[in-house]
Protein backbone atom coordinates (compact mmCIF):
# COMPACT_ATOMS: atom_id res chain seq x y z
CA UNK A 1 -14.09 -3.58 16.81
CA UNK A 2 -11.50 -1.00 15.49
CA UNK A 3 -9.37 -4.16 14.41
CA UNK A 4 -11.96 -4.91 12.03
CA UNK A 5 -13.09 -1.74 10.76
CA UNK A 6 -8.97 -1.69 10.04
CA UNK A 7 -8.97 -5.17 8.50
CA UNK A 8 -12.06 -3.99 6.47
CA UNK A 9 -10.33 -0.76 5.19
CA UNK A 10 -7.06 -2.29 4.50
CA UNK A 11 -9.24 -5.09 2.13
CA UNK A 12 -10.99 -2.68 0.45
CA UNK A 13 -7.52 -0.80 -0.43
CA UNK A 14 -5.93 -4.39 -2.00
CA UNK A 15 -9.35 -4.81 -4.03
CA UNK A 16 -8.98 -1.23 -5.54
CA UNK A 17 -5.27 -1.94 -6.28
CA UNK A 18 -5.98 -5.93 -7.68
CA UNK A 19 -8.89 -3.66 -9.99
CA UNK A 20 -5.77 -1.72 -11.47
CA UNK A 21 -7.31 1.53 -9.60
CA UNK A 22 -3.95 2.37 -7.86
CA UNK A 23 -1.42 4.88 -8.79
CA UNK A 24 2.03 5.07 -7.31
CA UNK A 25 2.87 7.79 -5.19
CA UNK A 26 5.39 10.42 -5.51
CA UNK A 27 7.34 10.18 -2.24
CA UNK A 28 9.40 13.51 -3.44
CA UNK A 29 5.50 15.36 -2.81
CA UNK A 30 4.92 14.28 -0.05
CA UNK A 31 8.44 14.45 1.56
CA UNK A 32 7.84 18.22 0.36
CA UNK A 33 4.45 18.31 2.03
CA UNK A 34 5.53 17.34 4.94
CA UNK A 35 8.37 19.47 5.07
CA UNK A 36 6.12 22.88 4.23
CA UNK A 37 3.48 21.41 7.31
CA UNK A 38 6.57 20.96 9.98
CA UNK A 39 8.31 24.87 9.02
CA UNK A 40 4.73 26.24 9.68
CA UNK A 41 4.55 24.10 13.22
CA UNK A 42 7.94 25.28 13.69
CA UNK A 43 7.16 29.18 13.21
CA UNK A 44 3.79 28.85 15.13
């Protein structure tokens, strides 16, 4: 069942991005987001 929920999610995210509804991501963000989540795990 959760292999097709999955399957179902993944298709839906190639339809959005065959529409032209994607944008490309900035890996710099989130390389900087997850570097300001991990020092507040770290000081915790």
């Amino acid at each position: 069942m959760k292999l097709q929920v999955l399957r179902c999610d993944i298709q839906a995210g190639v339809d959005s991005l065959d529409n032209g509804q994607g944008k490309p991501l900035d890996m710099e963000v989130i390389k900087t987001r997850g570097r300001k989540i991990m020092a507040q795990k770290d000081k915790s």
